[in-house]
Every structure is written in structure tokens, then in C-alpha cells.
Protein backbone atom coordinates (compact mmCIF):
# COMPACT_ATOMS: atom_id res chain seq x y z
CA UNK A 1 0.00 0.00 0.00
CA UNK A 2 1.41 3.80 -1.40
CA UNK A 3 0.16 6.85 0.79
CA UNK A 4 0.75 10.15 0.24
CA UNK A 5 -0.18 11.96 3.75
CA UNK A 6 -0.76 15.47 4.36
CA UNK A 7 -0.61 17.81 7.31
CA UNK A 8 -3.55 19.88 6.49
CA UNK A 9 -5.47 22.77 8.97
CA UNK A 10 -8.43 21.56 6.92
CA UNK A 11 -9.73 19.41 3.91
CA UNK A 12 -12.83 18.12 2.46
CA UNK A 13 -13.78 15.61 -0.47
CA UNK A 14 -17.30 16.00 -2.51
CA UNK A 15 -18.95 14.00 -4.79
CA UNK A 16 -21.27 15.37 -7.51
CA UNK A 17 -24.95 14.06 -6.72
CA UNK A 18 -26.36 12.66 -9.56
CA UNK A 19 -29.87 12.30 -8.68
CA UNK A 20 -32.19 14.16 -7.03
CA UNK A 21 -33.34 11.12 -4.84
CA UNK A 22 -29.23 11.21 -3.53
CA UNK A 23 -30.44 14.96 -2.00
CA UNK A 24 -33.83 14.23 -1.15
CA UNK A 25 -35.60 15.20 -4.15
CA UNK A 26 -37.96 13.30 -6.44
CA UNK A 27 -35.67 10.07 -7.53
CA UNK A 28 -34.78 8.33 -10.30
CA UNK A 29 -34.28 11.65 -12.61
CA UNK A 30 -31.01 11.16 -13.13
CA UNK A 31 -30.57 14.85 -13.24
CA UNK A 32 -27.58 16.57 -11.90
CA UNK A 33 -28.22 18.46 -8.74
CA UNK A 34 -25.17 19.68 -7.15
CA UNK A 35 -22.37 18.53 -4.83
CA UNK A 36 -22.51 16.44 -1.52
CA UNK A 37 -19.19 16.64 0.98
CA UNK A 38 -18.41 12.65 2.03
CA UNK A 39 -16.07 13.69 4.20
CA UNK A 40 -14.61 17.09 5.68
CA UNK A 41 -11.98 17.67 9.04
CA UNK A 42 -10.46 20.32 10.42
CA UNK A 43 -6.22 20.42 11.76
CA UNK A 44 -4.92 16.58 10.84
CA UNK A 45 -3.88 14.25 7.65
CA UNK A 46 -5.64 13.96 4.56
CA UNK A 47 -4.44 10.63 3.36
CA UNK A 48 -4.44 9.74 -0.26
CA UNK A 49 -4.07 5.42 -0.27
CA UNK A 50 -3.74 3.57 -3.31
CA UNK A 51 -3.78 -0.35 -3.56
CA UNK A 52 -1.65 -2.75 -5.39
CA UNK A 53 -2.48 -6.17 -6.34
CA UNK A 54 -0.48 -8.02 -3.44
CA UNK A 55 -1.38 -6.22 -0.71
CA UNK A 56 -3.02 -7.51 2.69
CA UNK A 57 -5.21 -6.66 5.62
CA UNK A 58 -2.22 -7.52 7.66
CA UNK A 59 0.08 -4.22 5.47
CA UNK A 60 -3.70 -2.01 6.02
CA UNK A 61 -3.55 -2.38 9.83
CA UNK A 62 0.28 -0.85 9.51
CA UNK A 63 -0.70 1.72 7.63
CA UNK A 64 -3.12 2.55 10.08
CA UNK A 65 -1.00 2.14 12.82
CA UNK A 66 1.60 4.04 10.79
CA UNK A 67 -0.67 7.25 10.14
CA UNK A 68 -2.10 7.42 13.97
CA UNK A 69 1.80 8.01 15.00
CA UNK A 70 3.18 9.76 12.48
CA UNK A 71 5.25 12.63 14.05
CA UNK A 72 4.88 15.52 11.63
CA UNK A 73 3.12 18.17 14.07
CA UNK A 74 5.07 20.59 15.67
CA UNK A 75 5.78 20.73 19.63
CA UNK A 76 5.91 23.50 22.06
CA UNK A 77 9.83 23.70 20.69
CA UNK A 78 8.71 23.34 16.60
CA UNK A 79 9.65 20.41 16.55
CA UNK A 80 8.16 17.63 14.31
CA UNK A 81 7.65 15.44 17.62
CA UNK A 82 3.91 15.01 17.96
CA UNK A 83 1.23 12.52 15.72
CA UNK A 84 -2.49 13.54 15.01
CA UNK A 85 -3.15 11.34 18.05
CA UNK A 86 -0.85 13.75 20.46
CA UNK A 87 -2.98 16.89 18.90
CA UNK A 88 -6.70 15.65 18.80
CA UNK A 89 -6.49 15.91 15.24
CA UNK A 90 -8.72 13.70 12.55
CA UNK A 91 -7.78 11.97 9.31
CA UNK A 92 -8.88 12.54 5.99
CA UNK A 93 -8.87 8.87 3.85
CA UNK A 94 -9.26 9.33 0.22
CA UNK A 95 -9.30 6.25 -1.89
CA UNK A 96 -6.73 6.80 -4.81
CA UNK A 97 -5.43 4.47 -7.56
CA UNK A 98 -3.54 6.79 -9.44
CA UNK A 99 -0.68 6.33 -6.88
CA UNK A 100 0.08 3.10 -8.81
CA UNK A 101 0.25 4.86 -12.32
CA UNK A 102 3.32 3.97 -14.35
CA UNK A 103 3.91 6.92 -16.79
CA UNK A 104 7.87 5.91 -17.78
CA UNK A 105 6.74 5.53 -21.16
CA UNK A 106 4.75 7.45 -23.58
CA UNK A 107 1.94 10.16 -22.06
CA UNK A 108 -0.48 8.07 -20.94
CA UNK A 109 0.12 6.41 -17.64
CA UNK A 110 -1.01 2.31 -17.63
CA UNK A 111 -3.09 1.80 -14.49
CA UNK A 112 -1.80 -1.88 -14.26
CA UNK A 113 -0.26 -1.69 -10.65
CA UNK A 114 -3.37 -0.79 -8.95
CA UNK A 115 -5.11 -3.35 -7.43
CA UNK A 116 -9.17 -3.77 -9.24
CA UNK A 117 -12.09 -1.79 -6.82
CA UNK A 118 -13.10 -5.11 -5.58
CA UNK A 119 -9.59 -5.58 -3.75
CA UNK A 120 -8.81 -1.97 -2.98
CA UNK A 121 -12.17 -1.15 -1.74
CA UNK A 122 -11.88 -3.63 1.38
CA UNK A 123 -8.25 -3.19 2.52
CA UNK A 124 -8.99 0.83 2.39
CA UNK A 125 -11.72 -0.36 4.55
CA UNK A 126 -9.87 -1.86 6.77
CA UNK A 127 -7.58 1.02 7.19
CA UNK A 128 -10.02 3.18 7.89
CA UNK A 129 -11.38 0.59 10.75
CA UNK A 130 -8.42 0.13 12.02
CA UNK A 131 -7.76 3.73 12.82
CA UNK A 132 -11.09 4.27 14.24
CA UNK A 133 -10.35 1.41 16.98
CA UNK A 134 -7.65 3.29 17.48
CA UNK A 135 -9.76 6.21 18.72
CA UNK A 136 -9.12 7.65 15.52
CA UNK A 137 -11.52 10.59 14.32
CA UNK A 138 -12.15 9.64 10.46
CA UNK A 139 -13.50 11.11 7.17
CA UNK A 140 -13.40 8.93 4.05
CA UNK A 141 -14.34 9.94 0.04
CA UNK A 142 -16.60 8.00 -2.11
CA UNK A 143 -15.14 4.83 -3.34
CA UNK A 144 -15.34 4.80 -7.20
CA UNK A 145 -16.63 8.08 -6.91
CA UNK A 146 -14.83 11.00 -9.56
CA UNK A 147 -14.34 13.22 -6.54
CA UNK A 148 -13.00 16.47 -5.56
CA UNK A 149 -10.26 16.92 -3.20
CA UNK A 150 -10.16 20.66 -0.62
CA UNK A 151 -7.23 21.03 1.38
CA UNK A 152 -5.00 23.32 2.90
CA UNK A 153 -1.57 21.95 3.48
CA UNK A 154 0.26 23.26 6.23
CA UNK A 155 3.55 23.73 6.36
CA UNK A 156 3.52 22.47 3.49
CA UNK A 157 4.14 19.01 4.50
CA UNK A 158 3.78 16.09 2.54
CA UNK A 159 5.06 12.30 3.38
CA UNK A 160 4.96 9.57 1.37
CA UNK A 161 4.56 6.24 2.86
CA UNK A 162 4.71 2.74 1.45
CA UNK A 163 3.98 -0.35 3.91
């Protein structure tokens, strides 16, 4: 499992609804109606995970593990010394298979890496389960969704983590 992880002050992934019956309008239209946030947090990670075609629950619960201690928030020095746990913060997980793109040759990167939705979907899953028994406070996008992606990185700071 790839993760790019973010130190954000805040972030927020939408979806576009694509029927009125997903707002609570007359259903089955199929008419476009607006956008619908999955997920939004304030201080904490916003975690971009993408999936390969090996990997297991067992590399999921490390990631989790991984993200809830994570020292990349500043102490009462400025330090990098504390983790989202030490500052109450909550985690934003964003399924993404582009992480796995291979663009070495030509201009159009070949997807082959990234593990198929019916693999990805349950180990991102488990991730995100993980971190909540943790005591973790977490957001998640829309798996399969095309989805847009708010944040505000701060520092900038930006790690990327493979388990």
C-alpha cells in the first residue's frame, strides 16, 4: 500500500450528486443536482491510499497504525515530535489508484499496478477501521466516486509512505 499523507489545517472531499433522490428530491431523474461533501476535518492528515495487487489486511492495519503516529506536528519547541493522536487531530482517507500509475513511457500512464475496486475497496476499509479502533476521528471519500479533493496543506508538508 502507497500513501501520500498530508498535514492539512483543513480538507474536504465532494462528490457530484447525480440524482435528485441522492439529495432528497424526487428520484430516479437522473438529473444533476449539485455537490454532496463525504467527508470534511479540520487540523490533521488527509491521506491519499492507493492499492496494489499483493497487498493484505495484515500491510492495512500498519498503515493505520503508521498514520495514527506519524510525528509531523510541531511541539511547544517546533519540533516535528507530535502525531495527530498527540494533537486531537482527525484523518482525511481518500481512496486513490492513481498512486500506482506507471507513466515511464509514452503520455499516458497504464493503471496496471493498482489493485481492481473489488480488492482496494476492502483493505482501504480496513484502514479506515483500524484507525477508528484506534480512537481515531475519520473522514473517508466515495469509493469509485470522480471526486473532488479541498485542502489546505500546512507547512507544506507532505510524506509519502509505502507499507
Amino acid at each position: 500500500m502507497k500513501a501520500v499523507v498530508q498535514r492539512v489545517s483543513r480538507a474536504r472531499v465532494s462528490v457530484e450528486s447525480d440524482r435528485h433522490g441522492d439529495t432528497g428530491g424526487a428520484e430516479g431523474t437522473g438529473e444533476a443536482v449539485g455537490t454532496e461533501v463525504t467527508g470534511e476535518i479540520g487540523p490533521g492528515l488527509c491521506v491519499l491510499v492507493g492499492v496494489t495487487h499483493d497487498d493484505t489486511e495484515d500491510q492495512a492495519v500498519k498503515l493505520a497504525q503508521r498514520l495514527w503516529k506519524l510525528r509531523i506536528f510541531s511541539d511547544d519547541e517546533g519540533k516535528m515530535n507530535r502525531s495527530v493522536n498527540d494533537i486531537g487531530g482527525s484523518l482525511l482517507i481518500v481512496s486513490q489508484f492513481t498512486l500506482y500509475a506507471d507513466a515511464r513511457k509514452g503520455n499516458r500512464p497504464s493503471y496496471v499496478d493498482a489493485a481492481r475496486p473489488e480488492v482496494a475497496e476492502p483493505l482501504i476499509e480496513r484502514t479506515v477501521k483500524e484507525l477508528k479502533a484506534l480512537g481515531a476521528d475519520v473522514e473517508t471519500g466515495r469509493f469509485r466516486a470522480d471526486m473532488d479533493v479541498e485542502l489546505v496543506n500546512d507547512g507544506p508538508v507532505t510524506i509519502i509512505l509505502e507499507v
